[in-house]
C-alpha atoms as a PDB file:
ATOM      1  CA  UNK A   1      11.230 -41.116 -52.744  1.00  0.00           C
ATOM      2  CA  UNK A   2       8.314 -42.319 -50.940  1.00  0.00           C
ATOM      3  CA  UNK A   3       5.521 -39.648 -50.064  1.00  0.00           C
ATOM      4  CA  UNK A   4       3.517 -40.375 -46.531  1.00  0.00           C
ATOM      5  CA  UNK A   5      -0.077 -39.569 -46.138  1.00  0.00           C
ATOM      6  CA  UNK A   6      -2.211 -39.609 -43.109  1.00  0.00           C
ATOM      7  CA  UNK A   7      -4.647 -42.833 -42.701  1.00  0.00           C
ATOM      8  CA  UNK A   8      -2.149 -45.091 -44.984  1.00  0.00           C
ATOM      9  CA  UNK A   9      -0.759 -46.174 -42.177  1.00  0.00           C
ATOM     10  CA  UNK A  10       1.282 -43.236 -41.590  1.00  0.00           C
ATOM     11  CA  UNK A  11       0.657 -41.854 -37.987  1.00  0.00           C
ATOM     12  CA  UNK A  12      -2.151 -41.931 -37.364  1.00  0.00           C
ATOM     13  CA  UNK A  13      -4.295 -44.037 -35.057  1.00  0.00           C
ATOM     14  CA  UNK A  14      -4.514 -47.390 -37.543  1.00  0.00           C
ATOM     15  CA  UNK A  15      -1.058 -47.331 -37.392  1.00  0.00           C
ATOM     16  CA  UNK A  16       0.273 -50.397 -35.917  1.00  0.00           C
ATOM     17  CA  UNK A  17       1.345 -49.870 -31.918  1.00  0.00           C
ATOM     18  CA  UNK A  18       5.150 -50.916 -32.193  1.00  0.00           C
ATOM     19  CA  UNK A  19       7.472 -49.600 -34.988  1.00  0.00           C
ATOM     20  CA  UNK A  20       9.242 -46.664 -36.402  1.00  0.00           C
ATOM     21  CA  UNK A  21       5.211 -45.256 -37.395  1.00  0.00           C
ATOM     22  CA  UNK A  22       3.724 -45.804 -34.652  1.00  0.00           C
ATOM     23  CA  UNK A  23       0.759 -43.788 -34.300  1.00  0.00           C
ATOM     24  CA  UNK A  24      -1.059 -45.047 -31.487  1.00  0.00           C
ATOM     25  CA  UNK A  25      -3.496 -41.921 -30.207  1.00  0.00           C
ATOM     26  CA  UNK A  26      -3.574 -42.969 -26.297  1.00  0.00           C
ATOM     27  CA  UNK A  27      -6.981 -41.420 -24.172  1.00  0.00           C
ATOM     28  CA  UNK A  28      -5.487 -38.687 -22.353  1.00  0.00           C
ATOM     29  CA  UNK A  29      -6.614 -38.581 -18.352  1.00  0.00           C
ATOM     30  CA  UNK A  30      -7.296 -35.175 -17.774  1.00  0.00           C
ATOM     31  CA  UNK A  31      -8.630 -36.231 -13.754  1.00  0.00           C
ATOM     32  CA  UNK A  32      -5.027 -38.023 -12.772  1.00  0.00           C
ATOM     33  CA  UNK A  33      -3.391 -34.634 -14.491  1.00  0.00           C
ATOM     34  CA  UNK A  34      -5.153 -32.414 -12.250  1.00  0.00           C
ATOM     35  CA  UNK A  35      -4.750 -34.612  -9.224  1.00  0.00           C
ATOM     36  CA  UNK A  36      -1.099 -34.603  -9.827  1.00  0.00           C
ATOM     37  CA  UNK A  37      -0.789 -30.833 -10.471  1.00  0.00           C
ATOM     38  CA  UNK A  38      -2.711 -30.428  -6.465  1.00  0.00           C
ATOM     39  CA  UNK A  39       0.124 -32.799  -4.969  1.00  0.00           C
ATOM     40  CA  UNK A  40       2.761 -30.700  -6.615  1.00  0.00           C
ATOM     41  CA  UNK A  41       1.176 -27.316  -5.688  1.00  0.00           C
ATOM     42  CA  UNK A  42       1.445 -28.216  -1.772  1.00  0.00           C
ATOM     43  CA  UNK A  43       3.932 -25.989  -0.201  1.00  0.00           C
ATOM     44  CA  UNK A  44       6.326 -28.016   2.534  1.00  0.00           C
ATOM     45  CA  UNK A  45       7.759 -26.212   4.944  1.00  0.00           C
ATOM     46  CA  UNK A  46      11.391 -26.053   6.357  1.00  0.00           C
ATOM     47  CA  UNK A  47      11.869 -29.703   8.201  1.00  0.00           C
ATOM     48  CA  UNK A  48       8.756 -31.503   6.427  1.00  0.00           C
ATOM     49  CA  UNK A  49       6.318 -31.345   9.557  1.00  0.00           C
ATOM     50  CA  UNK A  50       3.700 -29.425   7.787  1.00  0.00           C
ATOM     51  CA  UNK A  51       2.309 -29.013   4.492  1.00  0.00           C
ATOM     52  CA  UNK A  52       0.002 -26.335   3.324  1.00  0.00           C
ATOM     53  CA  UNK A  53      -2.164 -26.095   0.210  1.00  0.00           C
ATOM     54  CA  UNK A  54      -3.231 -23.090  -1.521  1.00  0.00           C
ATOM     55  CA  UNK A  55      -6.255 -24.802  -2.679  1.00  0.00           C
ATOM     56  CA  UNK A  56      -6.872 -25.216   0.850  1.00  0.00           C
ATOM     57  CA  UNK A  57      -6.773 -22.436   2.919  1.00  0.00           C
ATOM     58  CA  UNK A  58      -8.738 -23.668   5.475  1.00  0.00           C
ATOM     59  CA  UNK A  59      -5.525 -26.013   6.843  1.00  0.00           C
ATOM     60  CA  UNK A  60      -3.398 -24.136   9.679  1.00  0.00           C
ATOM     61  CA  UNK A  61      -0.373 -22.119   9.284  1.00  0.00           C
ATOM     62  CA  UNK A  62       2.149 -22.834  11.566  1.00  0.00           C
ATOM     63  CA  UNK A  63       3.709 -19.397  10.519  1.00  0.00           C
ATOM     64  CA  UNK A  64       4.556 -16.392  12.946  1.00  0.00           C
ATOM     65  CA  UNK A  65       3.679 -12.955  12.109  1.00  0.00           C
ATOM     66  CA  UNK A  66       6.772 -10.673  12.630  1.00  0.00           C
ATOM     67  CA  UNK A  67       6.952  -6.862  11.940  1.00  0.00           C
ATOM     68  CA  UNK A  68      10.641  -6.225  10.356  1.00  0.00           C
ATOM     69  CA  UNK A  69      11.627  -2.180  10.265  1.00  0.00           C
ATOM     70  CA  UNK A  70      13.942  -2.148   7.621  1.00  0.00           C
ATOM     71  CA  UNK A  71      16.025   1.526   7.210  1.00  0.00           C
ATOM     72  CA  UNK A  72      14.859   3.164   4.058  1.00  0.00           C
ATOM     73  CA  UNK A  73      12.112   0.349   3.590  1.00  0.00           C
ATOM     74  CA  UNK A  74       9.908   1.192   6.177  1.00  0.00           C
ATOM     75  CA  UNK A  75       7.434  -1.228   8.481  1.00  0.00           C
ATOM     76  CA  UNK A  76       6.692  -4.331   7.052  1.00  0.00           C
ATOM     77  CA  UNK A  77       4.554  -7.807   8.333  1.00  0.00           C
ATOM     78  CA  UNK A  78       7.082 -10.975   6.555  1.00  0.00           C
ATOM     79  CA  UNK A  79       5.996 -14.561   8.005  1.00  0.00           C
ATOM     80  CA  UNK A  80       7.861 -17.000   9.069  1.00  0.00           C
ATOM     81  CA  UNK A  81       8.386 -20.097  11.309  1.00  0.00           C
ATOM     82  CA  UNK A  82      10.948 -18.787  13.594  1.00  0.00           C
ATOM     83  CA  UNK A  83      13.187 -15.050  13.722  1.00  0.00           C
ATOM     84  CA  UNK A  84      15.958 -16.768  13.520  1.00  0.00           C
ATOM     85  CA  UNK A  85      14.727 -18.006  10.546  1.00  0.00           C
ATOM     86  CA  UNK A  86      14.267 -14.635   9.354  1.00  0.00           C
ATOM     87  CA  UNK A  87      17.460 -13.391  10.683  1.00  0.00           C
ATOM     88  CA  UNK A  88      19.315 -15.636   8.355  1.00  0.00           C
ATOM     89  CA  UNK A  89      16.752 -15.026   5.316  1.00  0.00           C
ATOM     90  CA  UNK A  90      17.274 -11.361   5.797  1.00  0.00           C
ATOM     91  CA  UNK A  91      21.137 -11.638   6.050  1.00  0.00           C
ATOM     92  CA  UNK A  92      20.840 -13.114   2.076  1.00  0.00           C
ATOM     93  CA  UNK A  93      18.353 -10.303   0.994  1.00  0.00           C
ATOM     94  CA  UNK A  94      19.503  -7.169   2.308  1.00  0.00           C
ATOM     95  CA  UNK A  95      23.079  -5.208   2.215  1.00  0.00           C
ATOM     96  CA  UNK A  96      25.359  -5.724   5.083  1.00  0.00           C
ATOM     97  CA  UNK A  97      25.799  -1.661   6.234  1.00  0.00           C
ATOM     98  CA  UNK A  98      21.637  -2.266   6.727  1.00  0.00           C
ATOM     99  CA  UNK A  99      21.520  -5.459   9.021  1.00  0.00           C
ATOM    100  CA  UNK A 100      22.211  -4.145  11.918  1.00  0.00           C
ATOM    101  CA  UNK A 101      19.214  -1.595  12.085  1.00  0.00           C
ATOM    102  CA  UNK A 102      16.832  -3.885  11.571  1.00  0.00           C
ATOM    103  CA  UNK A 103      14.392  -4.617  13.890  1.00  0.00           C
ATOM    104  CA  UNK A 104      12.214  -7.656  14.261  1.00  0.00           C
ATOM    105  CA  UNK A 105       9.450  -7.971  16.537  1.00  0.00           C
ATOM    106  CA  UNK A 106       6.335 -10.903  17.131  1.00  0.00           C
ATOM    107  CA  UNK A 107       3.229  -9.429  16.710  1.00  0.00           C
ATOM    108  CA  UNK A 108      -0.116 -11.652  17.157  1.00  0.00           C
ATOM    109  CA  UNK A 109      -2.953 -12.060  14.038  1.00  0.00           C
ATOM    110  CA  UNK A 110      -4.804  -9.073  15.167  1.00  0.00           C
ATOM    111  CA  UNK A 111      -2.210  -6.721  15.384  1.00  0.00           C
ATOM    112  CA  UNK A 112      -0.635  -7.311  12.294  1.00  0.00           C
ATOM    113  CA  UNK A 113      -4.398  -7.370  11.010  1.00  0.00           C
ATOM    114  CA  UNK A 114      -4.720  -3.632  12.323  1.00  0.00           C
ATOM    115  CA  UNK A 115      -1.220  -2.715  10.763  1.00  0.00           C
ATOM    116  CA  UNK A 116      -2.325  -3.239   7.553  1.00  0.00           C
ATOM    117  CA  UNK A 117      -5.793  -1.483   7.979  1.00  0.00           C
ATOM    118  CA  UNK A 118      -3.689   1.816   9.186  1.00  0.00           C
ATOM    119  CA  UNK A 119      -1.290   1.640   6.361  1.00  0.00           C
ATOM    120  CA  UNK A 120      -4.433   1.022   3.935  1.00  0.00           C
ATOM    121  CA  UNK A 121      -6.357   4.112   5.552  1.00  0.00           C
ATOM    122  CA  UNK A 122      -2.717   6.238   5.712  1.00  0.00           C
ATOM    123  CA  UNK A 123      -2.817   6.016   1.780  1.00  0.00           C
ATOM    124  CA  UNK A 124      -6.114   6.239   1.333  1.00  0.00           C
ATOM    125  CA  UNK A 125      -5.616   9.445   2.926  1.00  0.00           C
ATOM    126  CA  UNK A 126      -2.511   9.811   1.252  1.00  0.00           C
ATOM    127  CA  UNK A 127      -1.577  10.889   4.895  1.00  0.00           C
ATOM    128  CA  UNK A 128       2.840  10.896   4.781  1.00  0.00           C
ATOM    129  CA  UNK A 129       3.845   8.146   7.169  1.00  0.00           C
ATOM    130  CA  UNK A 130       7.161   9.660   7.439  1.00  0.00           C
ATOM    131  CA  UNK A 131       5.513  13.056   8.721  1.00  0.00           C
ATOM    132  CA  UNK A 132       4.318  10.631  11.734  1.00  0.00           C
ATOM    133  CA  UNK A 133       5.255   9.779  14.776  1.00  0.00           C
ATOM    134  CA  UNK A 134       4.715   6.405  15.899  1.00  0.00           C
ATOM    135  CA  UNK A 135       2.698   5.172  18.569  1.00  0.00           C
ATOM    136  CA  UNK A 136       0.496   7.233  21.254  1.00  0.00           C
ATOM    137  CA  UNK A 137       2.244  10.696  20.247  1.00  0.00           C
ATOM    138  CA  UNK A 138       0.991  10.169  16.835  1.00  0.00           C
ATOM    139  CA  UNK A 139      -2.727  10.849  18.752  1.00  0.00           C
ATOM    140  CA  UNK A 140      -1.116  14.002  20.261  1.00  0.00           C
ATOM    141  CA  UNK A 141       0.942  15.491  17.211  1.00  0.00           C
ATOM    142  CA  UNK A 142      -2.483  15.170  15.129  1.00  0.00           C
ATOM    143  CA  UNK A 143      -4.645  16.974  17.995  1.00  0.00           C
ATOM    144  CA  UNK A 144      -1.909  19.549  18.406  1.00  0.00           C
ATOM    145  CA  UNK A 145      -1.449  19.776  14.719  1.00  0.00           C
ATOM    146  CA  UNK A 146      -5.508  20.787  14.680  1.00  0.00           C
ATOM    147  CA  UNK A 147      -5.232  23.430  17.547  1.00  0.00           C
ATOM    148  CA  UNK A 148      -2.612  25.309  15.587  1.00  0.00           C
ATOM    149  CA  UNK A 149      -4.398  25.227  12.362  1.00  0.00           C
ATOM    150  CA  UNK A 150      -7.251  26.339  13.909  1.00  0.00           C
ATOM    151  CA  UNK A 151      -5.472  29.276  15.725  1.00  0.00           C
ATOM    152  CA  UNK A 152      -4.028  30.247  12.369  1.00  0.00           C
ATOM    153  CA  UNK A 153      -7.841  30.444  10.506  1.00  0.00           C
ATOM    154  CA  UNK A 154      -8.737  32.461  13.363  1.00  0.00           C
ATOM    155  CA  UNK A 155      -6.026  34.750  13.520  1.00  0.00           C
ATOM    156  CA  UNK A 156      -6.401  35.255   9.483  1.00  0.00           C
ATOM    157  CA  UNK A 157     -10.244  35.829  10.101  1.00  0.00           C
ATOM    158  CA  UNK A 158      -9.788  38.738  12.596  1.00  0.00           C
ATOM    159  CA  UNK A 159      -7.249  40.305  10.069  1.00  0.00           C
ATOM    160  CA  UNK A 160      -9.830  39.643   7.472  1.00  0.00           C
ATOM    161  CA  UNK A 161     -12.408  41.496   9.780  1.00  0.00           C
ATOM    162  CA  UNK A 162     -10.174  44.390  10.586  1.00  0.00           C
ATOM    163  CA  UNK A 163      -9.279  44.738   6.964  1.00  0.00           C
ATOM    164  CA  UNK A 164     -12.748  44.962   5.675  1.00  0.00           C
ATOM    165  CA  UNK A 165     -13.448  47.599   8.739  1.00  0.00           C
ATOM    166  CA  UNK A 166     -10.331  49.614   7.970  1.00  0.00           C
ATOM    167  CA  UNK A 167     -11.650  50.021   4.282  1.00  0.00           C
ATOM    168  CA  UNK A 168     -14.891  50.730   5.682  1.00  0.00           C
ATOM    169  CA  UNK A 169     -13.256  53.740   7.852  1.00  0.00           C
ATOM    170  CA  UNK A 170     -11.104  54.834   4.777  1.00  0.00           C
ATOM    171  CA  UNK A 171     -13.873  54.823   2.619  1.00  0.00           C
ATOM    172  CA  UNK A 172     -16.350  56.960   4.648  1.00  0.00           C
ATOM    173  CA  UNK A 173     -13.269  59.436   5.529  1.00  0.00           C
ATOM    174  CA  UNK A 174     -12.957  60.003   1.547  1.00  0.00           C
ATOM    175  CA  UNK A 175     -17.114  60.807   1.407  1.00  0.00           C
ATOM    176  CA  UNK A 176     -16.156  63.559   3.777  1.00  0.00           C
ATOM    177  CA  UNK A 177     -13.453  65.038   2.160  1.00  0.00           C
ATOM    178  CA  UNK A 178     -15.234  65.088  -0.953  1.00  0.00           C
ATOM    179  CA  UNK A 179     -18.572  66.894   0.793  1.00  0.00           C
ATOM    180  CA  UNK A 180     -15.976  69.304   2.558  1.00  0.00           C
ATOM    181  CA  UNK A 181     -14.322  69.952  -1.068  1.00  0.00           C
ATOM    182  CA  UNK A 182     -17.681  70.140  -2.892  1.00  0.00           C
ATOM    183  CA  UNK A 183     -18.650  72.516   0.007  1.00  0.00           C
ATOM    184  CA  UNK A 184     -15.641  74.691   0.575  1.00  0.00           C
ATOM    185  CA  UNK A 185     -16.108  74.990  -3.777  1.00  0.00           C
ATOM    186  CA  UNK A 186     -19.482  76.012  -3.879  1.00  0.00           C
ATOM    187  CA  UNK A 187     -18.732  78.566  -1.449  1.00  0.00           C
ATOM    188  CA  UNK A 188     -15.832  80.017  -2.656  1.00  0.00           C
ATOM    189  CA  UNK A 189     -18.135  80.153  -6.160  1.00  0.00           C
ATOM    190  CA  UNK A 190     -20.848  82.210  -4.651  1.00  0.00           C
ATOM    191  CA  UNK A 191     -18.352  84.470  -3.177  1.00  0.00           C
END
């Protein structure tokens, strides 16, 4: 039984190169790692025409917003090179009964720039977007929404006011029956 210690020749670096204890400690190249780990981060798209970097934003995207309204999803911006592209990504992702509600439309940078600010301020809000309706009647339903409300505080003011009168009225109506009864006693006691 033979026992093996490090820096007898065991492995370790004075180890000879070649053999069965080889312990050659090679420099490692952190530099060609990192390079390497870049080139295999790059993202190639569908036919190899572009390549994008996350390191480098900065290089175009030759992606297409689309807004996809999925039933019992909701509104959502996906990205991708083509619809039909999408089409046939969605077919894989989403039950058959569903695929033929969905809707796809092209929307341009800004647009799909503002849909995300309104769903952002919706939650902020924590405004229900299923209590909306979309588009220009969602300026109306809100105005209209605000009239009635306001009708409604007024209408509960007056009643307020008409309350706090009646009271009033009932109150002053007991002060007289009570003169009238002190009155009507005090004269029946000096009778």
């Amino acid at each position: 039984m033979t026992v093996m210690t490090a820096g007898t020749g065991g492995f370790s670096g004075s180890a000879p190169a070649t053999g069965p204890n080889a312990g050659y400690d090679p420099v490692l190249k952190f530099r060609k790692k990192l390079k390497k780990s870049k080139e295999d981060k790059k993202l190639v798209m569908p036919g190899n025409k572009l390549s994008e970097s996350r390191e480098n934003p900065s290089m175009p995207s030759r992606l297409f917003q689309y807004k996809v309204n999925i039933p019992e999803v909701g509104e959502t911006i996906i990205y991708a090179s083509s619809p039909a592209e999408l089409t046939q990504k969605l077919r894989i992702l989403i039950n058959p009964r569903y695929r033929g509600d969905i809707s796809i439309e092209r929307i341009m940078p800004a647009n799909a720039a503002k849909f995300f600010m309104d769903k952002r301020m919706k939650h902020m809000r924590n405004v229900a977007e299923e209590e909306e309706t979309p588009g220009a009647d969602m300026g109306q339903q809100q105005m209209a929404n605000k009239q009635v409300q306001t009708k409604i505080a007024m209408e509960k003011k007056k009643i307020q006011m008409k309350k706090q009168e009646l009271q009033k009225q009932l109150q002053m109506k007991v002060q007289q029956l009570k003169k009238q009864a002190r009155a009507g006693a005090v004269q029946d006691a000096t009778k």
